[in-house]
PDB file of N, CA and C in Angstrom:
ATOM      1  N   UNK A   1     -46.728 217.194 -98.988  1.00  0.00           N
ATOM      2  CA  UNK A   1     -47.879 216.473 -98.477  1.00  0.00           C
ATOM      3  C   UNK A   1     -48.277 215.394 -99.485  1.00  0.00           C
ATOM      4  N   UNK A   2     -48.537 214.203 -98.963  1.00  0.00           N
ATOM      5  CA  UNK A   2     -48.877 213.038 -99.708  1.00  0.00           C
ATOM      6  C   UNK A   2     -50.023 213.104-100.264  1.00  0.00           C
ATOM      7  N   UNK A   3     -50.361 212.598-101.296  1.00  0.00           N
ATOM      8  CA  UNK A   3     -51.963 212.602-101.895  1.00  0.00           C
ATOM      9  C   UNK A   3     -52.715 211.373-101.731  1.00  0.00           C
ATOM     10  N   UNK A   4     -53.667 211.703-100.530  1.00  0.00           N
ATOM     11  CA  UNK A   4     -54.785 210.643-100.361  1.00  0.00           C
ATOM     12  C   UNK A   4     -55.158 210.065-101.491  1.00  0.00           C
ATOM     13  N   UNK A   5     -55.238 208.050-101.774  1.00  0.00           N
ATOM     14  CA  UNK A   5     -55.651 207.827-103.080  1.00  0.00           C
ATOM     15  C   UNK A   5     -57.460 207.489-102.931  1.00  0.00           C
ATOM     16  N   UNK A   6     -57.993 208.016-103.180  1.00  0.00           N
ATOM     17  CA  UNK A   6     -59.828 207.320-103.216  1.00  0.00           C
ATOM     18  C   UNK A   6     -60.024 206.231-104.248  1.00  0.00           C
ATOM     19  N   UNK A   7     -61.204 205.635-104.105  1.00  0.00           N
ATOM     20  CA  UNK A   7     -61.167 204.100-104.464  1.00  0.00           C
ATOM     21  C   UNK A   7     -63.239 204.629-104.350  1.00  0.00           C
ATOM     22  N   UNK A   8     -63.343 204.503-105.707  1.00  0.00           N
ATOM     23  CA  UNK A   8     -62.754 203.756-106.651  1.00  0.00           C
ATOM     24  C   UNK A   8     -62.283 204.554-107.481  1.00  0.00           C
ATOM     25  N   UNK A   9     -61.592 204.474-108.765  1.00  0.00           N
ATOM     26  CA  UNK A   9     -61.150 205.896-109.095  1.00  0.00           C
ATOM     27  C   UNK A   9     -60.389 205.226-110.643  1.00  0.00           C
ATOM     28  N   UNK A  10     -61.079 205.853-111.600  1.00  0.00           N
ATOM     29  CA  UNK A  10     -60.428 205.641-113.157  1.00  0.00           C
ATOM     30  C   UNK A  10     -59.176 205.176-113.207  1.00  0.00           C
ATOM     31  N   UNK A  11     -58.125 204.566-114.054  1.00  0.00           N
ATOM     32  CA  UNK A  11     -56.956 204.521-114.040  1.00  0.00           C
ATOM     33  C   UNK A  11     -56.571 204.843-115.490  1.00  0.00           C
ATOM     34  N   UNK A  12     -57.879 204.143-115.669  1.00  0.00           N
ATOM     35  CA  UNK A  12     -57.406 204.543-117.884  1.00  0.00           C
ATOM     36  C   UNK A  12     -58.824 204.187-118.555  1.00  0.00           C
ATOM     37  N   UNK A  13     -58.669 204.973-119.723  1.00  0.00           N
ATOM     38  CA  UNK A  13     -59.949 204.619-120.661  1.00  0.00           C
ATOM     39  C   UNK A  13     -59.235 204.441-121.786  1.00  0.00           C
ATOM     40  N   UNK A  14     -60.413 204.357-122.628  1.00  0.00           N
ATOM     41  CA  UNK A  14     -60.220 203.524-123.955  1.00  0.00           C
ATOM     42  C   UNK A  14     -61.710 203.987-124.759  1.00  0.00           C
ATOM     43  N   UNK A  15     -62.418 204.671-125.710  1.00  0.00           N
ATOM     44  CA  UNK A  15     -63.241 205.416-126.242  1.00  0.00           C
ATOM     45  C   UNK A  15     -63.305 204.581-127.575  1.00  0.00           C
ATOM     46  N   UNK A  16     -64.494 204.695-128.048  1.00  0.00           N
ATOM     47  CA  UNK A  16     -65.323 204.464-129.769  1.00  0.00           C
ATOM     48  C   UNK A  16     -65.957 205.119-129.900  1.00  0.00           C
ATOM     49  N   UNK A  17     -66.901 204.974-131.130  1.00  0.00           N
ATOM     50  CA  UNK A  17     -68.370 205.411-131.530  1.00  0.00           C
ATOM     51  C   UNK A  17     -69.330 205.820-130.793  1.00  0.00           C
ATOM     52  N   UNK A  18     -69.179 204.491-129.615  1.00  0.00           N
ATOM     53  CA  UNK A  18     -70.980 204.266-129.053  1.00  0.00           C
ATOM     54  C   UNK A  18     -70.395 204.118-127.638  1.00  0.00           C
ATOM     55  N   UNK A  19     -69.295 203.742-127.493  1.00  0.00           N
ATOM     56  CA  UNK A  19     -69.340 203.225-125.768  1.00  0.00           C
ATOM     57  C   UNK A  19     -67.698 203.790-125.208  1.00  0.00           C
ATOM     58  N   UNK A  20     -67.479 203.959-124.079  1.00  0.00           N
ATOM     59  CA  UNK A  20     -66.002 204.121-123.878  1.00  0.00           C
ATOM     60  C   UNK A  20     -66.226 203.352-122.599  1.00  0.00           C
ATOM     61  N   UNK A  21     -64.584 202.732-122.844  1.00  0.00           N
ATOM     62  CA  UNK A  21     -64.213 201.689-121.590  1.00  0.00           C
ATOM     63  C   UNK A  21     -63.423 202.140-120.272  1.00  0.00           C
ATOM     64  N   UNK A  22     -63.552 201.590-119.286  1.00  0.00           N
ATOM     65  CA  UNK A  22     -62.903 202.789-118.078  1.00  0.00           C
ATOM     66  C   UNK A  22     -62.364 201.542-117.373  1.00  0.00           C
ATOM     67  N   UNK A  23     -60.950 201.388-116.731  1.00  0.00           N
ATOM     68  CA  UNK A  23     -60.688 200.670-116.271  1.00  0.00           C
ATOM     69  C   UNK A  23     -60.698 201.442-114.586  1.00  0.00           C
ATOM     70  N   UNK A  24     -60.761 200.531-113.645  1.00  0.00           N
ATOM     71  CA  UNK A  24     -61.442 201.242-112.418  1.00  0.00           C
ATOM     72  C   UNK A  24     -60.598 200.879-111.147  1.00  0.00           C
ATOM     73  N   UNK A  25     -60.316 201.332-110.322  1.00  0.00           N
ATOM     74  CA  UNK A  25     -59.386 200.763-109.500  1.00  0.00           C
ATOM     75  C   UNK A  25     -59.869 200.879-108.265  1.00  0.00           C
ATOM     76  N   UNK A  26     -60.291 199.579-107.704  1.00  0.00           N
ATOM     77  CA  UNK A  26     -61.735 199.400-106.085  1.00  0.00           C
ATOM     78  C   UNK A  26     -60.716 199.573-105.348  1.00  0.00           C
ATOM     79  N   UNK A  27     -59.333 199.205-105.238  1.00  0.00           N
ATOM     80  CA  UNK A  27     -58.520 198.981-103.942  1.00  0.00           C
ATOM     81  C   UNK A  27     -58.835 197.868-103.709  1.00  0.00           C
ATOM     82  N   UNK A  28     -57.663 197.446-102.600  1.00  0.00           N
ATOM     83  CA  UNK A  28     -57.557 196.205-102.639  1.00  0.00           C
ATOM     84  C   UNK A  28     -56.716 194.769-103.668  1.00  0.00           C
ATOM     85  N   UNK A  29     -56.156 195.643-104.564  1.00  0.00           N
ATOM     86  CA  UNK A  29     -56.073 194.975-105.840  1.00  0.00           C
ATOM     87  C   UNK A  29     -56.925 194.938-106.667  1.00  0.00           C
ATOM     88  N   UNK A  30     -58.240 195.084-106.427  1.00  0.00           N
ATOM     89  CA  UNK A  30     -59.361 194.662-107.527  1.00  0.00           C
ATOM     90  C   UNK A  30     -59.557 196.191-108.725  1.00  0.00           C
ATOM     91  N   UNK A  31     -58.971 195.442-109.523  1.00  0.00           N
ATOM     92  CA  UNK A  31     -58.847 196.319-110.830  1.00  0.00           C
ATOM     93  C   UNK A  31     -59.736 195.909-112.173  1.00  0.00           C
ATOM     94  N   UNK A  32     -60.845 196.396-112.308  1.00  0.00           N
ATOM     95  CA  UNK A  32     -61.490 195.507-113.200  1.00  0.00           C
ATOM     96  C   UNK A  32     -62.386 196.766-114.691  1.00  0.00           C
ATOM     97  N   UNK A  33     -62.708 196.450-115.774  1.00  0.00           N
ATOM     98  CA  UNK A  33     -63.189 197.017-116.658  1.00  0.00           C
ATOM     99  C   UNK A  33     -64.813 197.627-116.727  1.00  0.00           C
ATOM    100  N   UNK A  34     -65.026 198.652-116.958  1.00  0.00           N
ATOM    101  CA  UNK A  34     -66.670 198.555-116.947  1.00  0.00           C
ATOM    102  C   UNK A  34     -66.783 199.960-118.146  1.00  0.00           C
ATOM    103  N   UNK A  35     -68.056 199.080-118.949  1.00  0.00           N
ATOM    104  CA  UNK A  35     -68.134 199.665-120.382  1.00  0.00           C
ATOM    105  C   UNK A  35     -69.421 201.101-119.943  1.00  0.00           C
ATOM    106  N   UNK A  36     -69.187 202.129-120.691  1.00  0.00           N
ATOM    107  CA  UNK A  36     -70.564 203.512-120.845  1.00  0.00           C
ATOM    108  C   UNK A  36     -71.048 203.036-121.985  1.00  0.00           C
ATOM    109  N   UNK A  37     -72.836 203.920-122.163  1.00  0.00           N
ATOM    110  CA  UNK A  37     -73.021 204.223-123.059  1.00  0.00           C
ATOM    111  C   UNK A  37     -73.892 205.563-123.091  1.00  0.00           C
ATOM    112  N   UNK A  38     -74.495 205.736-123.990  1.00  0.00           N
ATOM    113  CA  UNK A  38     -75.953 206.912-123.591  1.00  0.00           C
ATOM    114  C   UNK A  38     -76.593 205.849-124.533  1.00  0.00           C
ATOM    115  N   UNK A  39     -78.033 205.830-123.312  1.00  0.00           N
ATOM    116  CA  UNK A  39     -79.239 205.522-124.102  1.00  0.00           C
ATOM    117  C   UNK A  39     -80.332 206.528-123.804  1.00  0.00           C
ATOM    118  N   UNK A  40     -81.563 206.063-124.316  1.00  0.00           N
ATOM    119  CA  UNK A  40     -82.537 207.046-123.942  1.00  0.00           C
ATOM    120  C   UNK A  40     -82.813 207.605-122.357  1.00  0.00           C
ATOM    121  N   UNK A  41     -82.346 207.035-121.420  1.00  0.00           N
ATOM    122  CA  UNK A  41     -82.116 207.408-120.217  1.00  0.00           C
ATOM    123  C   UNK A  41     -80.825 208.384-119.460  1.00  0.00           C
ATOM    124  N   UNK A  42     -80.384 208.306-120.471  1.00  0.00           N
ATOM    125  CA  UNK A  42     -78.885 208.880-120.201  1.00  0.00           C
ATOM    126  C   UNK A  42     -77.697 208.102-120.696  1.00  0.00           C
ATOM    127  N   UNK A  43     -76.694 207.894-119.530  1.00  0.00           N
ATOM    128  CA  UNK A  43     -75.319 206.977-119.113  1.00  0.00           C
ATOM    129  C   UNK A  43     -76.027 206.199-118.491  1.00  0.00           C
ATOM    130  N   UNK A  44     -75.371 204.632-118.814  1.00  0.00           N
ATOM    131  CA  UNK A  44     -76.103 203.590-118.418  1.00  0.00           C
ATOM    132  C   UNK A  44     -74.346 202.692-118.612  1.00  0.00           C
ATOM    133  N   UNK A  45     -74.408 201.831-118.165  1.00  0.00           N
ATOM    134  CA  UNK A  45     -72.768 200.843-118.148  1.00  0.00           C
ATOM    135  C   UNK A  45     -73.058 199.579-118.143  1.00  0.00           C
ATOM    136  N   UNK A  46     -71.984 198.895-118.228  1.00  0.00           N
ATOM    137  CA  UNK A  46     -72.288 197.101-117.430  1.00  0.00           C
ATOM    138  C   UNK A  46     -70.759 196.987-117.558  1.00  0.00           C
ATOM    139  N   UNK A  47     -70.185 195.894-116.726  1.00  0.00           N
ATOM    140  CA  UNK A  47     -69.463 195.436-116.158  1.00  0.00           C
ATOM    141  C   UNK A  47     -68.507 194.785-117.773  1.00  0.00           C
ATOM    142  N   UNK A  48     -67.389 194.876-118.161  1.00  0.00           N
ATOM    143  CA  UNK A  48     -66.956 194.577-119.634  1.00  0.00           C
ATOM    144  C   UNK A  48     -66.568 192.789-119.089  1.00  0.00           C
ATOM    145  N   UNK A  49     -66.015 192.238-118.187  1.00  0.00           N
ATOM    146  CA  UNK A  49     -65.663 190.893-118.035  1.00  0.00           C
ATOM    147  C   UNK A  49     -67.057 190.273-117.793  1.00  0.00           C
ATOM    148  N   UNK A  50     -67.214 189.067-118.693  1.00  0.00           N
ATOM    149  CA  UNK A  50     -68.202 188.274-118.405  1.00  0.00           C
ATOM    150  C   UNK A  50     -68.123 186.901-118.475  1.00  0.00           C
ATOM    151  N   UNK A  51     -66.948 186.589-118.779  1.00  0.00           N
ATOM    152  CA  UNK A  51     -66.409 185.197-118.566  1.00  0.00           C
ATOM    153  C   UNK A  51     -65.460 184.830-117.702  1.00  0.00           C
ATOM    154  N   UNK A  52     -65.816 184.313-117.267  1.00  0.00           N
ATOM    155  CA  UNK A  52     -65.267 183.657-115.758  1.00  0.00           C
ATOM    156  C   UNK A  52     -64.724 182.255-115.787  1.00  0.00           C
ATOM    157  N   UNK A  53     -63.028 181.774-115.659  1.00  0.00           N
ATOM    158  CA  UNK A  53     -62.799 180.575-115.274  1.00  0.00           C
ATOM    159  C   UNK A  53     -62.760 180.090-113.982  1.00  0.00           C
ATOM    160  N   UNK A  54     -63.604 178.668-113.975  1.00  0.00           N
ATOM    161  CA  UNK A  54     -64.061 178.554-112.573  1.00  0.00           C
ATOM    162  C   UNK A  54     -62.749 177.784-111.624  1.00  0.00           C
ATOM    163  N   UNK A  55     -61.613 177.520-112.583  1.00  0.00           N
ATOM    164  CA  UNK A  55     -60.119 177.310-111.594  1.00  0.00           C
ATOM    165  C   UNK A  55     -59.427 178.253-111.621  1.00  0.00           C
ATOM    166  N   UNK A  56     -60.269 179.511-111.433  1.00  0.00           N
ATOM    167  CA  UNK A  56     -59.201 180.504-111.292  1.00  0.00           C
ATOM    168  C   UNK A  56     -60.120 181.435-110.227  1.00  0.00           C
ATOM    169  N   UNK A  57     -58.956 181.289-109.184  1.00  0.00           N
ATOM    170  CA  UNK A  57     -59.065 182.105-107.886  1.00  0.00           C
ATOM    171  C   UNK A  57     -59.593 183.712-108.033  1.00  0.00           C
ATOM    172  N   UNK A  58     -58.734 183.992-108.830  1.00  0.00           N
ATOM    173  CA  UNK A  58     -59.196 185.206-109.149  1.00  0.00           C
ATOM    174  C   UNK A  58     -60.600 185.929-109.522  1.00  0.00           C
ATOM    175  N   UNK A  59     -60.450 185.214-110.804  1.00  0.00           N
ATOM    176  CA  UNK A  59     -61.575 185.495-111.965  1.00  0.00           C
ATOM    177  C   UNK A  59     -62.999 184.882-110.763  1.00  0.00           C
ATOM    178  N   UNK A  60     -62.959 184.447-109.935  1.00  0.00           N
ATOM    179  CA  UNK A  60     -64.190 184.051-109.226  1.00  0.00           C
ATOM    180  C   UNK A  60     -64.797 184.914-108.212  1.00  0.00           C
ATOM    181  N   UNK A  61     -63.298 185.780-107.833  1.00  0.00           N
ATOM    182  CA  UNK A  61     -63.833 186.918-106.822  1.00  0.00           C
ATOM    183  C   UNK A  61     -64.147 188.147-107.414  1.00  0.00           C
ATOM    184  N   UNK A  62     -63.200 188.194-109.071  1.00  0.00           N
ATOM    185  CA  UNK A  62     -64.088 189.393-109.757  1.00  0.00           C
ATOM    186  C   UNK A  62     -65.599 188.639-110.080  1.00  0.00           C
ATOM    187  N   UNK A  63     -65.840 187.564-110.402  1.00  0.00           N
ATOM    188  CA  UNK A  63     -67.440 187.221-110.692  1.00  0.00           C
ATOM    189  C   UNK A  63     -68.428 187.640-109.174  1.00  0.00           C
ATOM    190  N   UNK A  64     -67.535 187.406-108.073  1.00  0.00           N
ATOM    191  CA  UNK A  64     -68.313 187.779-106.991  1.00  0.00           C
ATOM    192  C   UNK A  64     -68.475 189.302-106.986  1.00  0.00           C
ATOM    193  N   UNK A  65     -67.666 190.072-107.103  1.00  0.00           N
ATOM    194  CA  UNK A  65     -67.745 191.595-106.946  1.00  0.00           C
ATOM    195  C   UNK A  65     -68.687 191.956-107.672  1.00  0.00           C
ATOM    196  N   UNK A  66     -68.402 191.826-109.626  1.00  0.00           N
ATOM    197  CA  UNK A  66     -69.532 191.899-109.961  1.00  0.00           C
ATOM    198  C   UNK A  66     -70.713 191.563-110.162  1.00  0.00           C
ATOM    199  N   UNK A  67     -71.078 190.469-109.975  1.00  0.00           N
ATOM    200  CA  UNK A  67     -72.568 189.696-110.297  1.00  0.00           C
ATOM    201  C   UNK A  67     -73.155 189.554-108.829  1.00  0.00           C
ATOM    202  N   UNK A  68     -72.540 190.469-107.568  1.00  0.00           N
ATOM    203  CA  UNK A  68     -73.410 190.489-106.512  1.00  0.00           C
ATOM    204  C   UNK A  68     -74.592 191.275-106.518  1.00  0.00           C
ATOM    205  N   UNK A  69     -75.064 191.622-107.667  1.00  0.00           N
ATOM    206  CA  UNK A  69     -76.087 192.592-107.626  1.00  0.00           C
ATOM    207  C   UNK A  69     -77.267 192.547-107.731  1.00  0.00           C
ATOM    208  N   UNK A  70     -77.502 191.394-106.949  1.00  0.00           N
ATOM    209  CA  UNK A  70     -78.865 191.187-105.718  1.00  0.00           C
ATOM    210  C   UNK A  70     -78.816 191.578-104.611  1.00  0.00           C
ATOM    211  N   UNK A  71     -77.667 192.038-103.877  1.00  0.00           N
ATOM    212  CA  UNK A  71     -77.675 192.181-102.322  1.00  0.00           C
ATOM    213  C   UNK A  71     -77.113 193.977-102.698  1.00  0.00           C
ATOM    214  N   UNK A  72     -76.814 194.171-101.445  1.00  0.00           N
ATOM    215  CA  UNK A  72     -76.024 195.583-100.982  1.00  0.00           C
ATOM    216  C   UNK A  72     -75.155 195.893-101.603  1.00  0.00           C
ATOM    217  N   UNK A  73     -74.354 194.681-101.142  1.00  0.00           N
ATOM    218  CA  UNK A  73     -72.796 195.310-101.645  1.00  0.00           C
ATOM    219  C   UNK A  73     -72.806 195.275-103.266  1.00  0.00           C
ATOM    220  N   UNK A  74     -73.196 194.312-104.435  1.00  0.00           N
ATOM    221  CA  UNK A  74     -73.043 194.544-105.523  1.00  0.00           C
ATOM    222  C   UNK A  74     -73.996 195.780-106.057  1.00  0.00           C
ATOM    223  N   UNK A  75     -75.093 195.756-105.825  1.00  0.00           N
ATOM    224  CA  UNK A  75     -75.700 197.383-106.206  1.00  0.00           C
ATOM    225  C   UNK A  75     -74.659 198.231-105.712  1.00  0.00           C
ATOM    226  N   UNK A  76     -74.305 198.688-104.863  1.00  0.00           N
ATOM    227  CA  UNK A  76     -73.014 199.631-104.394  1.00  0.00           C
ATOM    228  C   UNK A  76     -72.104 199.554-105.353  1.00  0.00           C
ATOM    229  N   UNK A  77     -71.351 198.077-106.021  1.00  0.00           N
ATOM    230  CA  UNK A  77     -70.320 198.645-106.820  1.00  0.00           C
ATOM    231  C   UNK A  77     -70.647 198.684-107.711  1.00  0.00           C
ATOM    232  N   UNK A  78     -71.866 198.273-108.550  1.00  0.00           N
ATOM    233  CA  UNK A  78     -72.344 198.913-109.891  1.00  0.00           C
ATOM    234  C   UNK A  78     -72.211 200.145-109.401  1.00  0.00           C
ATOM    235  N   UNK A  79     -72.785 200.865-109.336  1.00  0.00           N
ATOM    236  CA  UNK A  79     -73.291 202.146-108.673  1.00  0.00           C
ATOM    237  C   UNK A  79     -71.807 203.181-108.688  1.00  0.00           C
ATOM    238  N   UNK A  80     -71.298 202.429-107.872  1.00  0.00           N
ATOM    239  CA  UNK A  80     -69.661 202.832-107.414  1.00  0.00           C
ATOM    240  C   UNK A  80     -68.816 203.032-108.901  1.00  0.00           C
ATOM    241  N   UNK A  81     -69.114 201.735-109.672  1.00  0.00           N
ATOM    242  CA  UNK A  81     -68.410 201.990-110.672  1.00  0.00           C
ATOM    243  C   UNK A  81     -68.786 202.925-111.880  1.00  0.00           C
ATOM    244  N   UNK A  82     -70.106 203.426-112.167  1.00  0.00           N
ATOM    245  CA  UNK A  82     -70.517 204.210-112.836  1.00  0.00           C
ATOM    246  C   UNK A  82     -70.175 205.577-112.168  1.00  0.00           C
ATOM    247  N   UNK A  83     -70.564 205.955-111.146  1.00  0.00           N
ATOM    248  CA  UNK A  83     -70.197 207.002-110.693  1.00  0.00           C
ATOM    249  C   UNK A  83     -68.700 207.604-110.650  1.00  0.00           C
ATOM    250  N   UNK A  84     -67.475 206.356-110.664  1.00  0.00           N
ATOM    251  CA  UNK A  84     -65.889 206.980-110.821  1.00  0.00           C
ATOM    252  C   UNK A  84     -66.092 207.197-112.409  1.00  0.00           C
ATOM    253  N   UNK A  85     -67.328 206.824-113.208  1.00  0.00           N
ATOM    254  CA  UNK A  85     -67.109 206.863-114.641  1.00  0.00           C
ATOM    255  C   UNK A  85     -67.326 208.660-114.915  1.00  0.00           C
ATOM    256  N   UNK A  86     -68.678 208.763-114.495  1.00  0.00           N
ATOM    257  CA  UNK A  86     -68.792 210.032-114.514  1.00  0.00           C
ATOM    258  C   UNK A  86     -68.109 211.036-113.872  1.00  0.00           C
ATOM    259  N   UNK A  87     -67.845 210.596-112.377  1.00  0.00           N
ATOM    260  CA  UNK A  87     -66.638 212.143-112.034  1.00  0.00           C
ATOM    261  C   UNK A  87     -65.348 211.949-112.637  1.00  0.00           C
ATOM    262  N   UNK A  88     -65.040 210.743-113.659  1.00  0.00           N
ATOM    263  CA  UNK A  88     -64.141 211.084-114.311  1.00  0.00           C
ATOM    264  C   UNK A  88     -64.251 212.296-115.541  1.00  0.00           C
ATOM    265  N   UNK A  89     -65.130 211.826-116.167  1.00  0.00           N
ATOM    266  CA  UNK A  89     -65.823 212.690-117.311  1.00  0.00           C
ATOM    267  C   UNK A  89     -65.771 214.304-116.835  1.00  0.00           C
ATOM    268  N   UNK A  90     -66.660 214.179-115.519  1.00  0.00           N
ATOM    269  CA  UNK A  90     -67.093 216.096-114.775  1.00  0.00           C
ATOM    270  C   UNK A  90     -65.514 216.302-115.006  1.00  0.00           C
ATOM    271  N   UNK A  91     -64.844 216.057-113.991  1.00  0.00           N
ATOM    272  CA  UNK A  91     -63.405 216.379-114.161  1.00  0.00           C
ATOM    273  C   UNK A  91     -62.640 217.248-115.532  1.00  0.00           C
TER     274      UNK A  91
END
């Protein structure tokens, strides 16, 4: 039996001191980085790419995925992406 893949879903990390990095895999192709930390609230993240070239096709639809987070869909993949952070961790 084949194994259903879910999305979004860790592919690899990368760990320090203070923060560990999780690379994340939305489907679709969109494969992108997003940093942990603990602060006084808990686990808290942000998105690790923040530079964006604006002749590049690409790099404009990861700026759209992540920096939609005024509307629906970008709260969802913040959200989305912290959460594959942590059921990676429960795991």
């Amino acid at each position: 039996m084949e194994k259903i893949q879910t999305y979004p879903r860790v592919i690899a990390t990368e760990k320090n001191s203070h923060t560990t990095s999780y690379q994340i895999d939305f489907g679709g192709g969109m494969i992108l980085y997003f940093d942990t930390w603990n602060d006084s609230d808990g686990l808290t993240g942000d998105w690790n790419k923040y530079i964006f070239h604006i002749d590049n096709a690409r790099d404009m639809e990861e700026k759209a995925f992540q920096e939609a987070n005024s509307d629906e869909a970008g709260a969802y993949n913040f959200a989305a992406a912290l959460e594959a952070c942590e059921a990676y961790e429960a795991a």
